[in-house]
PDB file of N, CA and C in Angstrom:
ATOM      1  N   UNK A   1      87.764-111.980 -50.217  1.00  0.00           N
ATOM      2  CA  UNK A   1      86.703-112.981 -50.197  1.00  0.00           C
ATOM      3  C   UNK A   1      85.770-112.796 -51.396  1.00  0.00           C
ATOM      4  N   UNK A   2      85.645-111.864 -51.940  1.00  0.00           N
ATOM      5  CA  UNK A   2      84.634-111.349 -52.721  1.00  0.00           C
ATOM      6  C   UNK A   2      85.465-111.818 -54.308  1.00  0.00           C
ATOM      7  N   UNK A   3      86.685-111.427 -54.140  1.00  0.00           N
ATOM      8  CA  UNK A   3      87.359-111.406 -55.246  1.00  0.00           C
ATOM      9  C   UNK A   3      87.562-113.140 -55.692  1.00  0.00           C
ATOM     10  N   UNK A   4      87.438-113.868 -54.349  1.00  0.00           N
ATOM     11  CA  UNK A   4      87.223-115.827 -54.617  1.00  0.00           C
ATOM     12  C   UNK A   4      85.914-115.409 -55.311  1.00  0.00           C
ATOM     13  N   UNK A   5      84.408-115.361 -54.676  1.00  0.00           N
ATOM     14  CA  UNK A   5      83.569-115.546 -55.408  1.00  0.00           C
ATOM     15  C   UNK A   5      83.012-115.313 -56.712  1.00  0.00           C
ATOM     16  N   UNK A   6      83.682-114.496 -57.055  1.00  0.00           N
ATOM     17  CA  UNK A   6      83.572-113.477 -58.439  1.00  0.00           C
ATOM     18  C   UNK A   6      85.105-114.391 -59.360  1.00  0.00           C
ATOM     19  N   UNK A   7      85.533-115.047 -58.777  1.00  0.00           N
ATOM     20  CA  UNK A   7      86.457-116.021 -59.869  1.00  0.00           C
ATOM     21  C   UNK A   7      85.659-117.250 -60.078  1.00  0.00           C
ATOM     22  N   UNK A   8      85.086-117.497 -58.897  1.00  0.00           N
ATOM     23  CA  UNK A   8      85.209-119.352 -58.778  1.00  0.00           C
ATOM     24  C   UNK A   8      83.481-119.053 -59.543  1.00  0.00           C
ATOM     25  N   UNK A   9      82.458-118.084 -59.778  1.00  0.00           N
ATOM     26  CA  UNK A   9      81.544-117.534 -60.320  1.00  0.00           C
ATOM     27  C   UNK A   9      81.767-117.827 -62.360  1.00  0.00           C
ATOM     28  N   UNK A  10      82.937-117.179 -62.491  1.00  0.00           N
ATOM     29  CA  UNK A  10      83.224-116.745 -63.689  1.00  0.00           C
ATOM     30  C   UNK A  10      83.535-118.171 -64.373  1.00  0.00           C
ATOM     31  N   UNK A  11      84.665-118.940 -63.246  1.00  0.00           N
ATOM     32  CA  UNK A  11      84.969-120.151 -63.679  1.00  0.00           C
ATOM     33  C   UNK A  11      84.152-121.340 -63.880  1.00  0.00           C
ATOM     34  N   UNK A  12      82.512-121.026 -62.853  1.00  0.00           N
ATOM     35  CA  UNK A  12      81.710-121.982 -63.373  1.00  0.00           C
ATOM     36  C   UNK A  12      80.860-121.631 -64.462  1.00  0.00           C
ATOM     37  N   UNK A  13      80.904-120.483 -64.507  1.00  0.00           N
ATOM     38  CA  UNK A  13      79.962-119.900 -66.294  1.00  0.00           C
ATOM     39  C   UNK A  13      81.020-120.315 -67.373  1.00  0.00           C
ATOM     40  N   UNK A  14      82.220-119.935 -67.469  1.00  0.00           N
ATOM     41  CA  UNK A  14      83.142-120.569 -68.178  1.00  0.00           C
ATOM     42  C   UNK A  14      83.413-121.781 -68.427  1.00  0.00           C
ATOM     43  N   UNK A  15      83.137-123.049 -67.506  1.00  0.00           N
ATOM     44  CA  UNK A  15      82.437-124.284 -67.874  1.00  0.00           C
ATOM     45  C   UNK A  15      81.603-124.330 -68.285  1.00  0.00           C
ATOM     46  N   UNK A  16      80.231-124.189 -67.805  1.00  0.00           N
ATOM     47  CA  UNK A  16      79.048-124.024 -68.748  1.00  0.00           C
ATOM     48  C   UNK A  16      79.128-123.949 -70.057  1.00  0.00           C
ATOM     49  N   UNK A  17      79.583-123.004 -70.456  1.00  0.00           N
ATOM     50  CA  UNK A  17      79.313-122.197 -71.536  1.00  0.00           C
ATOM     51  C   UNK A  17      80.327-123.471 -72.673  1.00  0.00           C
ATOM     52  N   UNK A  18      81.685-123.817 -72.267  1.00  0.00           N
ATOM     53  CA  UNK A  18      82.377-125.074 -72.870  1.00  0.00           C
ATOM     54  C   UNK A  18      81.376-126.246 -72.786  1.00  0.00           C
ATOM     55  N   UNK A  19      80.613-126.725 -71.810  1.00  0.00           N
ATOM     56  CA  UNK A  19      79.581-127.918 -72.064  1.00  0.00           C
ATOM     57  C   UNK A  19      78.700-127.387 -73.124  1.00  0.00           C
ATOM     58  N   UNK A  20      77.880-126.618 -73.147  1.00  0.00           N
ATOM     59  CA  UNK A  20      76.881-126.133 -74.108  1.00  0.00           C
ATOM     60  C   UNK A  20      77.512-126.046 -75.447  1.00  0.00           C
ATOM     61  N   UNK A  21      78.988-125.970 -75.551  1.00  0.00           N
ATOM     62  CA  UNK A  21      79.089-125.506 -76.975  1.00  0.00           C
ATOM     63  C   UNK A  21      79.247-127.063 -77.274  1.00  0.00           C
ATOM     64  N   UNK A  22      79.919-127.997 -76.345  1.00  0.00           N
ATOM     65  CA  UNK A  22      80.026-129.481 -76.961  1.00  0.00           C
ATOM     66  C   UNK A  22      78.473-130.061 -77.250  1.00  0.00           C
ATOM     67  N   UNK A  23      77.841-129.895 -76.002  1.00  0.00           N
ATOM     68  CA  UNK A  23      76.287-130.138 -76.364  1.00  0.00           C
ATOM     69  C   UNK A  23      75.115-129.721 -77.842  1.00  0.00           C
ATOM     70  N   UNK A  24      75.716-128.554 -77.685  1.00  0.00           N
ATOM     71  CA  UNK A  24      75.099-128.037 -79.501  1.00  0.00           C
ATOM     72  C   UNK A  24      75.950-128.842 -80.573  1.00  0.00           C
ATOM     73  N   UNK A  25      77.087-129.080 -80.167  1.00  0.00           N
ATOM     74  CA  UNK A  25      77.690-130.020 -81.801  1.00  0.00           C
ATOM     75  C   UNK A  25      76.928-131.170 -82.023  1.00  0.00           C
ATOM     76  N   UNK A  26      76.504-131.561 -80.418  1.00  0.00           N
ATOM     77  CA  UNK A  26      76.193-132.979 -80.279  1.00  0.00           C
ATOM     78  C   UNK A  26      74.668-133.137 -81.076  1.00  0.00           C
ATOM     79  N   UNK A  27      74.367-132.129 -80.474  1.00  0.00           N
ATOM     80  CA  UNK A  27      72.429-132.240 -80.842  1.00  0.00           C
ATOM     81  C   UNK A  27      72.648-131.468 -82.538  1.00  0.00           C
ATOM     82  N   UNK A  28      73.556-130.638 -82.846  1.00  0.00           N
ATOM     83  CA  UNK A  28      73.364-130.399 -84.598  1.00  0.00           C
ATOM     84  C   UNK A  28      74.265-131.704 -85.182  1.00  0.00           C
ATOM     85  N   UNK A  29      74.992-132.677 -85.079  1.00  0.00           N
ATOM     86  CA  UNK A  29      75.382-133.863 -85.582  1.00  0.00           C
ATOM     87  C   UNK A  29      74.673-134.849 -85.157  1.00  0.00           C
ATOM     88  N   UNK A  30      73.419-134.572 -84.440  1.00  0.00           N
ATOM     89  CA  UNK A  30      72.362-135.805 -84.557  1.00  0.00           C
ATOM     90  C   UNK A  30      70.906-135.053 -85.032  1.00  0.00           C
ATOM     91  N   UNK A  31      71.347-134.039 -85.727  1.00  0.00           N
ATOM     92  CA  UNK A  31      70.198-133.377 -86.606  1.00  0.00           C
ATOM     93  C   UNK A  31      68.660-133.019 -85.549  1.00  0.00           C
ATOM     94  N   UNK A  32      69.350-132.582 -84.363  1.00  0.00           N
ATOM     95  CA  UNK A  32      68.156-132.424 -83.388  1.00  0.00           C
ATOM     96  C   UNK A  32      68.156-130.707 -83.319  1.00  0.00           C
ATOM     97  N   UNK A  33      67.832-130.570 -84.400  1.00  0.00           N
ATOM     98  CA  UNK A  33      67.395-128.950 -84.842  1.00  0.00           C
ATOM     99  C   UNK A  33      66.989-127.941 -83.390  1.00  0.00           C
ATOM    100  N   UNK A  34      65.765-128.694 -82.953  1.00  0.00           N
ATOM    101  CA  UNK A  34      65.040-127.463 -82.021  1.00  0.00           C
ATOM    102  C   UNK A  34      66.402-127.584 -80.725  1.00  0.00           C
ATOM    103  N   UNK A  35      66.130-128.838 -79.933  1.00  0.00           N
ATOM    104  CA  UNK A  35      67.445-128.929 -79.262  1.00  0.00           C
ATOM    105  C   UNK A  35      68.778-128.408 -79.611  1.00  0.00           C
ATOM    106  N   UNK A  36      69.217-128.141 -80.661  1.00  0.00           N
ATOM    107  CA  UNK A  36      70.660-127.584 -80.518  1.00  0.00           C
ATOM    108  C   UNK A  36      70.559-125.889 -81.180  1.00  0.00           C
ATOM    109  N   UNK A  37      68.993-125.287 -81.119  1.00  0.00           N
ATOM    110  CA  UNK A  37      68.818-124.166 -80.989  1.00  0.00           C
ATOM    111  C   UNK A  37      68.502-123.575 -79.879  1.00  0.00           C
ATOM    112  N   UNK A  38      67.891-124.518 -78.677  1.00  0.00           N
ATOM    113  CA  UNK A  38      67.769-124.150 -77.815  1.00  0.00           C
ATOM    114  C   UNK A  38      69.348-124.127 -76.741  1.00  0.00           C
ATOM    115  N   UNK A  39      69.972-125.256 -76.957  1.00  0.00           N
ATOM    116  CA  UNK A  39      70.936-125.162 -76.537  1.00  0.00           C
ATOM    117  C   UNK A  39      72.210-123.987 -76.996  1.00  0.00           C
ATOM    118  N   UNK A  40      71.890-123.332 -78.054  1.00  0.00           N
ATOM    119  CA  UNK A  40      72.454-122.688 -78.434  1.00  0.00           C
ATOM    120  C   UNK A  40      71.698-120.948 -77.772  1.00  0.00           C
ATOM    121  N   UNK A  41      70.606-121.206 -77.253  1.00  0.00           N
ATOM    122  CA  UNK A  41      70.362-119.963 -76.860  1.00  0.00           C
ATOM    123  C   UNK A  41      70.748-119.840 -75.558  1.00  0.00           C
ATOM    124  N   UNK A  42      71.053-120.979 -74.583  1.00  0.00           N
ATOM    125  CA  UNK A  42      71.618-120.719 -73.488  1.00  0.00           C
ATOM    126  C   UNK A  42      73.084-120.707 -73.195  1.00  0.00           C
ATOM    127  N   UNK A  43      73.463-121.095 -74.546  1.00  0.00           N
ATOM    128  CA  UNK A  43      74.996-120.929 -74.739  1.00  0.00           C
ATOM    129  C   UNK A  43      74.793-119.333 -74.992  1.00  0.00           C
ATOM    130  N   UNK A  44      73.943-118.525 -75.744  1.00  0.00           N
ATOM    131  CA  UNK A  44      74.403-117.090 -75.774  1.00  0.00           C
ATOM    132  C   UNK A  44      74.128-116.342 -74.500  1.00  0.00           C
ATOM    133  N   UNK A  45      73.177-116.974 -73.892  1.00  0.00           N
ATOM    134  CA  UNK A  45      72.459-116.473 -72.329  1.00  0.00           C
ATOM    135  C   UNK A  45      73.950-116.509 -71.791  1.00  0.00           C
ATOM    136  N   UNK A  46      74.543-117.591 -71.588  1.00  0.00           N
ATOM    137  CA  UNK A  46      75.828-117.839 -70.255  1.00  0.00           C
ATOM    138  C   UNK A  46      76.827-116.606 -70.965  1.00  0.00           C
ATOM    139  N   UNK A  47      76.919-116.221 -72.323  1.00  0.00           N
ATOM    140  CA  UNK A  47      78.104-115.737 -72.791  1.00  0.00           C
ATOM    141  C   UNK A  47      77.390-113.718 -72.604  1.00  0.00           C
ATOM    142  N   UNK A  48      76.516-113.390 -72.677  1.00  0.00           N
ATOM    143  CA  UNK A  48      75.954-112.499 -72.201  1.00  0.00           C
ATOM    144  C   UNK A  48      76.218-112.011 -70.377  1.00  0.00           C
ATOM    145  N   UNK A  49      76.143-113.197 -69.703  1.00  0.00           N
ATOM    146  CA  UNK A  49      76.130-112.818 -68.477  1.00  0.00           C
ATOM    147  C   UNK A  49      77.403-112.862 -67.994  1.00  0.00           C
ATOM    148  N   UNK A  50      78.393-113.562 -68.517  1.00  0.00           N
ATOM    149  CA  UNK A  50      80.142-113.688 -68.342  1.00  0.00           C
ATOM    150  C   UNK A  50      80.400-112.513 -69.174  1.00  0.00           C
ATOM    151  N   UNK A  51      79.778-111.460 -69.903  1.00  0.00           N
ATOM    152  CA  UNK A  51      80.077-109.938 -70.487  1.00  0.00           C
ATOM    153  C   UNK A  51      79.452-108.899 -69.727  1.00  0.00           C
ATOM    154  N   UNK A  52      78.493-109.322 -68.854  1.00  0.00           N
ATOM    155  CA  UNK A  52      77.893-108.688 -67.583  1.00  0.00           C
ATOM    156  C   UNK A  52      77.262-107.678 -68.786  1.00  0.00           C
ATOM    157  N   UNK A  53      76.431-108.244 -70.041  1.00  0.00           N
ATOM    158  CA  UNK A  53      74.893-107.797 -69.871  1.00  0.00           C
ATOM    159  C   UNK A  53      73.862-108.119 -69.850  1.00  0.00           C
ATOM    160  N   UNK A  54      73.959-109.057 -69.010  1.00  0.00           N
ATOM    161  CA  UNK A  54      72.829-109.646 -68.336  1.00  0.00           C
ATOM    162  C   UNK A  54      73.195-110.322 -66.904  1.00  0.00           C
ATOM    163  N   UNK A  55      71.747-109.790 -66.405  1.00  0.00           N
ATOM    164  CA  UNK A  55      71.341-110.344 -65.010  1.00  0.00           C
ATOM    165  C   UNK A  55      71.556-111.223 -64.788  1.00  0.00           C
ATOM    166  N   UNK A  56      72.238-112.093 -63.461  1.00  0.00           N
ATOM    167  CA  UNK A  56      72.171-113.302 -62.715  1.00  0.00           C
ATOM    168  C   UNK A  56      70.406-114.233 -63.402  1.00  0.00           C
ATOM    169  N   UNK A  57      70.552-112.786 -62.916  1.00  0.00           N
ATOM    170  CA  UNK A  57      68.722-113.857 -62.130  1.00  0.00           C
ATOM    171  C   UNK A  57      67.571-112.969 -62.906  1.00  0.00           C
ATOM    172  N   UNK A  58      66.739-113.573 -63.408  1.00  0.00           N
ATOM    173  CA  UNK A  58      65.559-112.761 -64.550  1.00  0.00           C
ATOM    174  C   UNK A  58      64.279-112.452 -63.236  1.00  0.00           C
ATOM    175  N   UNK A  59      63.275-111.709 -63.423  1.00  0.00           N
ATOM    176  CA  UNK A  59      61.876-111.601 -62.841  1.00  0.00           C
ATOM    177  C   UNK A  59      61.856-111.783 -61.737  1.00  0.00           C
ATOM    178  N   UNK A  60      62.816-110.822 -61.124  1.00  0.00           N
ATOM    179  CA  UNK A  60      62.819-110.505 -59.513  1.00  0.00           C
ATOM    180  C   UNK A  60      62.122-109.603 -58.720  1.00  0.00           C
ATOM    181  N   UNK A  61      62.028-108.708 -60.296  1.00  0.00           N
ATOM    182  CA  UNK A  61      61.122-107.596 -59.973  1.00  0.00           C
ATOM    183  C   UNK A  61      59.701-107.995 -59.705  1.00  0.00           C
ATOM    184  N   UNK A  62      59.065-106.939 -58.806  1.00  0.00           N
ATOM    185  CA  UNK A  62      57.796-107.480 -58.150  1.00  0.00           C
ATOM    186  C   UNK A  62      56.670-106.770 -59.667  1.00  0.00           C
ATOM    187  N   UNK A  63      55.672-107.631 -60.182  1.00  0.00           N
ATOM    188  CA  UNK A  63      55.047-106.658 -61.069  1.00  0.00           C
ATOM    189  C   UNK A  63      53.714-106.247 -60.623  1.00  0.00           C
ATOM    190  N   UNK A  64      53.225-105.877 -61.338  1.00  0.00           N
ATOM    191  CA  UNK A  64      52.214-104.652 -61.530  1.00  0.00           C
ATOM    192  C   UNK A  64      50.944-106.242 -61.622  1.00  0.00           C
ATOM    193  N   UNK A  65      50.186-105.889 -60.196  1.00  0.00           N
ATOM    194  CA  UNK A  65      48.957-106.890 -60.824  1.00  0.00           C
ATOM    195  C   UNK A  65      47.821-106.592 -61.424  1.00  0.00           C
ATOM    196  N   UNK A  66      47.872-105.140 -61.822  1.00  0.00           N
ATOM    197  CA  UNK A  66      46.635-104.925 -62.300  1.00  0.00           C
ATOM    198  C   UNK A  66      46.567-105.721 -64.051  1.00  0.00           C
ATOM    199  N   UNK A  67      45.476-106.182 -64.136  1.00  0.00           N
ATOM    200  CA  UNK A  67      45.164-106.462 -65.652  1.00  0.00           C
ATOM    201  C   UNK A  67      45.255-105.715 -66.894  1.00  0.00           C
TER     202      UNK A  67
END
């Protein structure tokens, strides 16, 4: 069961990561600079976390409220 979720997981970051790279051609062939840098940083985010170094999930941790 674990071994489905950890495929059908991989296989939707592995889409992702194919939309984002069509999406950055799209936004650098319509010269939309900030957009297809940003899109390009979550294209490295998805390709980071499908190499497992990085977290699912960011700022889970509880922090420190002192000022």
């Amino acid at each position: 069961m674990r071994e489905a979720f950890l495929r059908r997981r991989t296989d939707t970051l592995d889409y992702m990561q194919s939309m984002l790279g069509q999406l950055r051609t799209m936004a650098e062939a319509e010269r939309c600079d900030m957009l297809a840098y940003l899109i390009e940083m979550s294209y490295v985010e998805v390709s980071d976390i499908i190499r497992g170094e990085r977290p699912l999930r960011v700022g889970t941790q509880k922090r420190d409220t002192a000022a």
